[in-house]
C-alpha atoms as a PDB file:
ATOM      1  CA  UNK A   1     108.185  64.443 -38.983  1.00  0.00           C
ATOM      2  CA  UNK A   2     109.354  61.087 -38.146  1.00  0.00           C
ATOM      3  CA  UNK A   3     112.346  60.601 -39.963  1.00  0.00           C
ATOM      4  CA  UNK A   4     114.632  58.437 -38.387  1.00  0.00           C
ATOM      5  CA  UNK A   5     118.217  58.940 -37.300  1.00  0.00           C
ATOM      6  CA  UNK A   6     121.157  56.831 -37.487  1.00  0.00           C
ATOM      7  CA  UNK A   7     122.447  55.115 -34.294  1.00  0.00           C
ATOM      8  CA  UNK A   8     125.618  56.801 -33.058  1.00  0.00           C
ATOM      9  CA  UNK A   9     127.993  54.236 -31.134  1.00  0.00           C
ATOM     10  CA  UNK A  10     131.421  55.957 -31.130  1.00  0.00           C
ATOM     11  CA  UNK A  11     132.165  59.684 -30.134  1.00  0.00           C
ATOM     12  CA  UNK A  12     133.591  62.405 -32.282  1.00  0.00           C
ATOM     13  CA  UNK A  13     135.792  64.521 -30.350  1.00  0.00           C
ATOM     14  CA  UNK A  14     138.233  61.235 -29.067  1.00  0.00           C
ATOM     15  CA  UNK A  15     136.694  61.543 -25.283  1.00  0.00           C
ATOM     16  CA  UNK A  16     136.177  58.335 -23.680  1.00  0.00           C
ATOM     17  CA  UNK A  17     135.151  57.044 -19.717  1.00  0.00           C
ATOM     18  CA  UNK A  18     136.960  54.497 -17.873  1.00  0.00           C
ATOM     19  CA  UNK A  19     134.220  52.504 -15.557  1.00  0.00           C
ATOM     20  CA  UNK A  20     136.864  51.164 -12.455  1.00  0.00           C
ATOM     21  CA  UNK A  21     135.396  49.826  -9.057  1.00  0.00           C
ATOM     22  CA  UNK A  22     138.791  47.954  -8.156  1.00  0.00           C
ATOM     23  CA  UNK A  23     140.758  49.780  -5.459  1.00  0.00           C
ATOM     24  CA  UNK A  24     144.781  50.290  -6.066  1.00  0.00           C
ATOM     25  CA  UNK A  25     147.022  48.563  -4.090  1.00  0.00           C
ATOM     26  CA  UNK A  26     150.815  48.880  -3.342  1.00  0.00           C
ATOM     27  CA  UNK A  27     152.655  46.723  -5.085  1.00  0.00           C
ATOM     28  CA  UNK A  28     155.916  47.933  -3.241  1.00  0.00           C
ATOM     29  CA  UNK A  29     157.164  50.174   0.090  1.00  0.00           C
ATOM     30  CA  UNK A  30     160.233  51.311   1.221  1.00  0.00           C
ATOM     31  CA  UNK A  31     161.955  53.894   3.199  1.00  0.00           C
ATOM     32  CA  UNK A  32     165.560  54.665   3.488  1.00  0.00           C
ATOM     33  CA  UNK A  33     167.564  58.266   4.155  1.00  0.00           C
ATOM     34  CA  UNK A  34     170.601  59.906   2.464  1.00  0.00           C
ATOM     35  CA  UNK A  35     172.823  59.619   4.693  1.00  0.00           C
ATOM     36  CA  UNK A  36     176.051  57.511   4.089  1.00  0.00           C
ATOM     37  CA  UNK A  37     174.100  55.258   6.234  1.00  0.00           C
ATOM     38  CA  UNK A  38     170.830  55.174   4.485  1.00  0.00           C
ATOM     39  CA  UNK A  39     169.010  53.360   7.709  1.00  0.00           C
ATOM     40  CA  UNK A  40     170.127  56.279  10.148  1.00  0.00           C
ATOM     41  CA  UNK A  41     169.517  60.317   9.831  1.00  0.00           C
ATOM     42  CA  UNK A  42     170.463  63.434  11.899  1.00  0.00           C
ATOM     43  CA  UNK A  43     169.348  66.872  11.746  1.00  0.00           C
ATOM     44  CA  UNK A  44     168.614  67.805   7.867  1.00  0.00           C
ATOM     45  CA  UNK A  45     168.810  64.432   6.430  1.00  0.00           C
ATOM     46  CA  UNK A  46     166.299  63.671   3.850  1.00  0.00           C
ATOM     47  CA  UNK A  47     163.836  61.028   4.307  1.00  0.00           C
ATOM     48  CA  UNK A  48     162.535  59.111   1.337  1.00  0.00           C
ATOM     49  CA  UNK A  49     159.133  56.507   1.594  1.00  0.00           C
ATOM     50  CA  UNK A  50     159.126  55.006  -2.401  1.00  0.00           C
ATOM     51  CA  UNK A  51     156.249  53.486  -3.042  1.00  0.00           C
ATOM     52  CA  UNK A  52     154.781  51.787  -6.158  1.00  0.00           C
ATOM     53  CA  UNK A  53     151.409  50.949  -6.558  1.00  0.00           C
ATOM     54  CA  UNK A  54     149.344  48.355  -8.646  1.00  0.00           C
ATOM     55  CA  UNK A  55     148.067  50.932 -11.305  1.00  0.00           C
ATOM     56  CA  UNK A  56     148.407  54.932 -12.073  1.00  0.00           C
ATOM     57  CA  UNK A  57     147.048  56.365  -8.982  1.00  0.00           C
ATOM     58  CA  UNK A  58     146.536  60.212  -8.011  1.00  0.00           C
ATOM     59  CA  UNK A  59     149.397  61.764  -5.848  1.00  0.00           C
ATOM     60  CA  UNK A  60     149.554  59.922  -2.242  1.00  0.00           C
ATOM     61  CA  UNK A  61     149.677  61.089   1.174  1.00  0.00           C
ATOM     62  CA  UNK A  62     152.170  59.911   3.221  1.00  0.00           C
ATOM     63  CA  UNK A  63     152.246  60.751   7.196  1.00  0.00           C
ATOM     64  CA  UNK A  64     155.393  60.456   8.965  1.00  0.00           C
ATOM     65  CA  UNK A  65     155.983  59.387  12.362  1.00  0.00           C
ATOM     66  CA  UNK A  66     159.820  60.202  14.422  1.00  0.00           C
ATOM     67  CA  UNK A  67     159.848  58.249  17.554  1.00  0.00           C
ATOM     68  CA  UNK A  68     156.056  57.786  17.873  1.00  0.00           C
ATOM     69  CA  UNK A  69     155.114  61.715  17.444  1.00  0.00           C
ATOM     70  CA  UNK A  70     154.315  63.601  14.367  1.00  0.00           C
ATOM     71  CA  UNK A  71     157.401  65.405  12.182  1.00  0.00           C
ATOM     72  CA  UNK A  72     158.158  69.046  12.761  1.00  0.00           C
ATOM     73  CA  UNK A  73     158.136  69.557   8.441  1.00  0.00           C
ATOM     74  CA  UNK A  74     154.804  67.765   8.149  1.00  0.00           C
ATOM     75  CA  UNK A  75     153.787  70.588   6.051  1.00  0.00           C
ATOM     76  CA  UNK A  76     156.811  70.356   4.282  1.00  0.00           C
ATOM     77  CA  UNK A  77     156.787  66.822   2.463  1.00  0.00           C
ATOM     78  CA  UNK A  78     157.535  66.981  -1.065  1.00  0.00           C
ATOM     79  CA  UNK A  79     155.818  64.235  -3.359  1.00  0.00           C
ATOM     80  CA  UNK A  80     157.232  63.301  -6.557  1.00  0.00           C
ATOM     81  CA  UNK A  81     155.783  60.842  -9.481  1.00  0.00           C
ATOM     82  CA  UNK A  82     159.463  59.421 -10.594  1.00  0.00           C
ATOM     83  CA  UNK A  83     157.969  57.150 -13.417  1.00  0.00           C
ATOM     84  CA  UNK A  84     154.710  55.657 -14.316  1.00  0.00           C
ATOM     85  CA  UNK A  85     152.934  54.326 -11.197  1.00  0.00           C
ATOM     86  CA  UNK A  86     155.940  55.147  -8.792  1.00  0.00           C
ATOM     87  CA  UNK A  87     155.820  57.680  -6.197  1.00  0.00           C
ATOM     88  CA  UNK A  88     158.395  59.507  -3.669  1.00  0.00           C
ATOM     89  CA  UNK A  89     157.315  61.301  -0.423  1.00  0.00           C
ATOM     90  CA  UNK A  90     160.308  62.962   1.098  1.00  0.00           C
ATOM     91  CA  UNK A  91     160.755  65.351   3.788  1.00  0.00           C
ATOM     92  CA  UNK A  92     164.053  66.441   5.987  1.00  0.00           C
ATOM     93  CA  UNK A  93     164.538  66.234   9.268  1.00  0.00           C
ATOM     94  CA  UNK A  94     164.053  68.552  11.955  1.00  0.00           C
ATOM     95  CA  UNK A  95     165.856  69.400  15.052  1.00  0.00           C
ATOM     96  CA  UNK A  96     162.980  69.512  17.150  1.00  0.00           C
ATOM     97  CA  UNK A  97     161.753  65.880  16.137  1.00  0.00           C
ATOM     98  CA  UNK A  98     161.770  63.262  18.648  1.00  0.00           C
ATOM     99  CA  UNK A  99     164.709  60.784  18.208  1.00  0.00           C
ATOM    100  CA  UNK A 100     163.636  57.010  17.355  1.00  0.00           C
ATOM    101  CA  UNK A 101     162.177  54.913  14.403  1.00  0.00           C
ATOM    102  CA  UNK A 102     160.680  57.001  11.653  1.00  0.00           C
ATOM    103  CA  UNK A 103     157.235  54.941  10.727  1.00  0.00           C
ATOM    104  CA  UNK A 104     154.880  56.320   8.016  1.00  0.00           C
ATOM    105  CA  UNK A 105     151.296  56.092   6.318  1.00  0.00           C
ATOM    106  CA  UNK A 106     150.447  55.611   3.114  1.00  0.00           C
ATOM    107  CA  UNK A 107     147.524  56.524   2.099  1.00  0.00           C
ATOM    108  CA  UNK A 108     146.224  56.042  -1.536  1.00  0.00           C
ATOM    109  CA  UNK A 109     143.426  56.041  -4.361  1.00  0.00           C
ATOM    110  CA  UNK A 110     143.596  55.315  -8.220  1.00  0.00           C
ATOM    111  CA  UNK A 111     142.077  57.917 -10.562  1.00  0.00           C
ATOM    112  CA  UNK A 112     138.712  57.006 -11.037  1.00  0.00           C
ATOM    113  CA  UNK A 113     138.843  57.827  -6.693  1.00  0.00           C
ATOM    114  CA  UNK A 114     138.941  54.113  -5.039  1.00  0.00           C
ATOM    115  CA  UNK A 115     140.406  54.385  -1.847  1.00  0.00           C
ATOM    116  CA  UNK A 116     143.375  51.750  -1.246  1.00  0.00           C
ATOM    117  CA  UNK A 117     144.181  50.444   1.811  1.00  0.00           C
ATOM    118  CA  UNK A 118     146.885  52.111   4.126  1.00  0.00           C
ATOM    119  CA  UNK A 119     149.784  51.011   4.416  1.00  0.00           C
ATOM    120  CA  UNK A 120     152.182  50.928   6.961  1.00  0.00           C
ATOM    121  CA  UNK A 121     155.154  48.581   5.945  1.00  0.00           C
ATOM    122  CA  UNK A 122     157.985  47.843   3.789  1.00  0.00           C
ATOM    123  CA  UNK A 123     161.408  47.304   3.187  1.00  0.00           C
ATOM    124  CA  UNK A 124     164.036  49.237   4.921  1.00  0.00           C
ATOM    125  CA  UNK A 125     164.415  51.449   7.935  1.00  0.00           C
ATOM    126  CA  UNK A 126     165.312  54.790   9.513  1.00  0.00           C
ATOM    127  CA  UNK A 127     166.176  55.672  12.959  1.00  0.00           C
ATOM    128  CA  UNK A 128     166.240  59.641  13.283  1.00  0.00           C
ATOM    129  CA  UNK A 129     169.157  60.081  15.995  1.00  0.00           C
ATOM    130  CA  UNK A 130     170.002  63.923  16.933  1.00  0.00           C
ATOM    131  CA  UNK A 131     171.718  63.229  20.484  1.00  0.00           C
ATOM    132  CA  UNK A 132     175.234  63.762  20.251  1.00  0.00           C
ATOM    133  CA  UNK A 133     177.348  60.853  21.987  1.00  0.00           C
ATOM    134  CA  UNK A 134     179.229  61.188  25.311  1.00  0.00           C
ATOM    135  CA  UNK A 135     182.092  59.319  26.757  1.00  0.00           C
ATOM    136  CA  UNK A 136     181.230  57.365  29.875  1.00  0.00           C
ATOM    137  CA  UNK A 137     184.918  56.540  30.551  1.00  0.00           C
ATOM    138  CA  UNK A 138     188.294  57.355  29.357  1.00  0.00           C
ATOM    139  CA  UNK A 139     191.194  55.551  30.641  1.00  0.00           C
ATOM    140  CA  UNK A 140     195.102  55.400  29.265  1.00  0.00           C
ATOM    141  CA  UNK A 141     197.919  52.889  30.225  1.00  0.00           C
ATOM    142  CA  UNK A 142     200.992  51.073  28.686  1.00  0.00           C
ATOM    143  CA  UNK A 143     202.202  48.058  28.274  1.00  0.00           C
ATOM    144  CA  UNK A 144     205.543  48.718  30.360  1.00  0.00           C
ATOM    145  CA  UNK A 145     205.428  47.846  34.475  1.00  0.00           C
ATOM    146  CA  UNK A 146     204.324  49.979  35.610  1.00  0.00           C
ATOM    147  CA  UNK A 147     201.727  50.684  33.742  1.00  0.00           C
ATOM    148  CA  UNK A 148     201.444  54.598  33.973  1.00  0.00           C
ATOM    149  CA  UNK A 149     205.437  54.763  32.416  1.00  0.00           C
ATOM    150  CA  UNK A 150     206.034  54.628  28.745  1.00  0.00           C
ATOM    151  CA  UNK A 151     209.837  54.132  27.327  1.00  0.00           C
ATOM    152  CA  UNK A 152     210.434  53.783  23.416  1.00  0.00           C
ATOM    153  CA  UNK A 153     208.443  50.737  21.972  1.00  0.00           C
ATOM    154  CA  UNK A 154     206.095  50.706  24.929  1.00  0.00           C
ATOM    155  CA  UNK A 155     202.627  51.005  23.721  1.00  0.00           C
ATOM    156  CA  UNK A 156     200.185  53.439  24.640  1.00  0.00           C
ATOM    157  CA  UNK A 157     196.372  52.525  25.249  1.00  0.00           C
ATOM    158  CA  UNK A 158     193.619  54.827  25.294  1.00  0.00           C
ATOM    159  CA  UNK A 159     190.359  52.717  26.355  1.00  0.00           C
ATOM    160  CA  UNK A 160     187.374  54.803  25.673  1.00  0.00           C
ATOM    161  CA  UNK A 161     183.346  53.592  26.257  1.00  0.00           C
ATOM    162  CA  UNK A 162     180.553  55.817  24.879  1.00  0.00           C
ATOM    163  CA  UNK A 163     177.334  56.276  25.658  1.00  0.00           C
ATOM    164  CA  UNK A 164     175.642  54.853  22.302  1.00  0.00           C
ATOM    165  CA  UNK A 165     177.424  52.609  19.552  1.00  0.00           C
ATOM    166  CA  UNK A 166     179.580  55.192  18.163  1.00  0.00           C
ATOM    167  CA  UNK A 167     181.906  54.869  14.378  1.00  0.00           C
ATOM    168  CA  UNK A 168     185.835  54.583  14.988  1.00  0.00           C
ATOM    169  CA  UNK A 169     186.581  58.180  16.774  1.00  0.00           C
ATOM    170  CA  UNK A 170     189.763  60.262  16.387  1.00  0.00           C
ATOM    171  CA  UNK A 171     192.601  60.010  19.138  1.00  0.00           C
ATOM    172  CA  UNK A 172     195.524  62.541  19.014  1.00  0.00           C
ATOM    173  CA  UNK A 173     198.109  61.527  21.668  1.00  0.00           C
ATOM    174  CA  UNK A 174     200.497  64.485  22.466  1.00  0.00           C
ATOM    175  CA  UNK A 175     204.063  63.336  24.488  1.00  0.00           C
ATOM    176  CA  UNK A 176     205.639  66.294  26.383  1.00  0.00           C
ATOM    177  CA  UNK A 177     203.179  68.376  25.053  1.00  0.00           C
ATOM    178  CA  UNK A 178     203.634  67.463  21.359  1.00  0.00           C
ATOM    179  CA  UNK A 179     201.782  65.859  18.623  1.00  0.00           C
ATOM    180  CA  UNK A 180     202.774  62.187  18.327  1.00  0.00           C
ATOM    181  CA  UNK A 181     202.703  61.998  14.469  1.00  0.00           C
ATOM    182  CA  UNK A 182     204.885  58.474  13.699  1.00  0.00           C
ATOM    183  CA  UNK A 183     201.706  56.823  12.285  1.00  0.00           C
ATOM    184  CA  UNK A 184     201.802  54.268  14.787  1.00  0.00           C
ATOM    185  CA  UNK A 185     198.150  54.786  15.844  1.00  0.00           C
ATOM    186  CA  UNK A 186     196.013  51.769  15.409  1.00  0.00           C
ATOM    187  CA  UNK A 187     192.362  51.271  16.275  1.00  0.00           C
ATOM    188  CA  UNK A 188     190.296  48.418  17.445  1.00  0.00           C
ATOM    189  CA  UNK A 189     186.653  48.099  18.774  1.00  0.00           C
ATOM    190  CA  UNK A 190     184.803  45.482  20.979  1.00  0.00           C
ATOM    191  CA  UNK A 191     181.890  45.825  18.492  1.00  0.00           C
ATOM    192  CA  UNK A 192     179.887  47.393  21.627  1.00  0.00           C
ATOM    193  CA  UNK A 193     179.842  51.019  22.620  1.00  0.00           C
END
């Protein structure tokens, strides 16, 4: 009939579209475990790569590497959006991975589906260690001549060498068969193994 219609330039329903052609990057990357040490982990340690990236982005996908070779739980990472455009890939570790430097991927994309750029570094560092420590020598002396005779206020010197860098081990010296339990027991290290 020709009757004209009024231009529309706003929606009714609040729906909008977001054109975006930039991809995400990461602003931020770091890795660290929870043990007491967070730059070392053992059998069933956690593993956390925080990352934070230069916009909201959809969830990530991080690949971890233990000594070069793939992670045993690589089916088992859990991913976690801790607030606004930060993100947590986790996973724990396995006896059966291989002992070394754990490395990872990051892979992600924003939501409008631009691929970033994967990333591969960051701040921090974990070294997955499940190889239990063995002394390569154990030796004991005293200060009196000779050296294999101890009398009261001689002092008694286990020398011990292990066979990686090892924290300040537990010596219980027995006399006559007995506990030696004066308190006297000090402890010093070369700063080597």
């Amino acid at each position: 009939a020709g009757n004209a219609g009024t231009n529309v330039t706003s929606v009714t329903n609040a729906s909008s579209v977001t054109f975006d052609k930039t991809a995400p990057t990461l602003t931020s990357a770091s890795i660290a475990s929870d043990y007491s040490t967070n730059t070392l982990a053992s059998t069933n340690d956690e593993i956390t790569v925080t990352l934070t990236a230069s916009e909201v982005i959809a969830q990530p996908t991080v690949t971890f590497l233990s000594g070069g070779n793939s992670i045993t739980n690589a089916g088992a990472i859990t991913y976690n959006n801790t607030s606004g455009n930060t993100w947590t890939a986790a996973y724990t570790a396995h006896t059966n991975d291989t002992d070394g430097v754990v490395t990872y991927s990051i892979v992600v994309g924003d939501l409008a589906g631009n691929p970033g750029t994967a990333v591969t570094t960051g701040s921090g560092s974990v070294t997955f260690d499940k190889t239990a420590p063995t002394l390569t020598s154990v030796s004991i002396t005293s200060d009196n001549s000779p050296a294999t005779h101890a009398n009261p206020g001689d002092v008694v010197t286990v020398t011990l060498a292990a066979s990686v860098a090892i924290s300040q081990p537990v010596v219980t010296f027995k006399s006559g068969g007995n506990a030696v339990s004066d308190g006297s027991i000090t402890y010093a290290g070369s700063g080597a193994n």
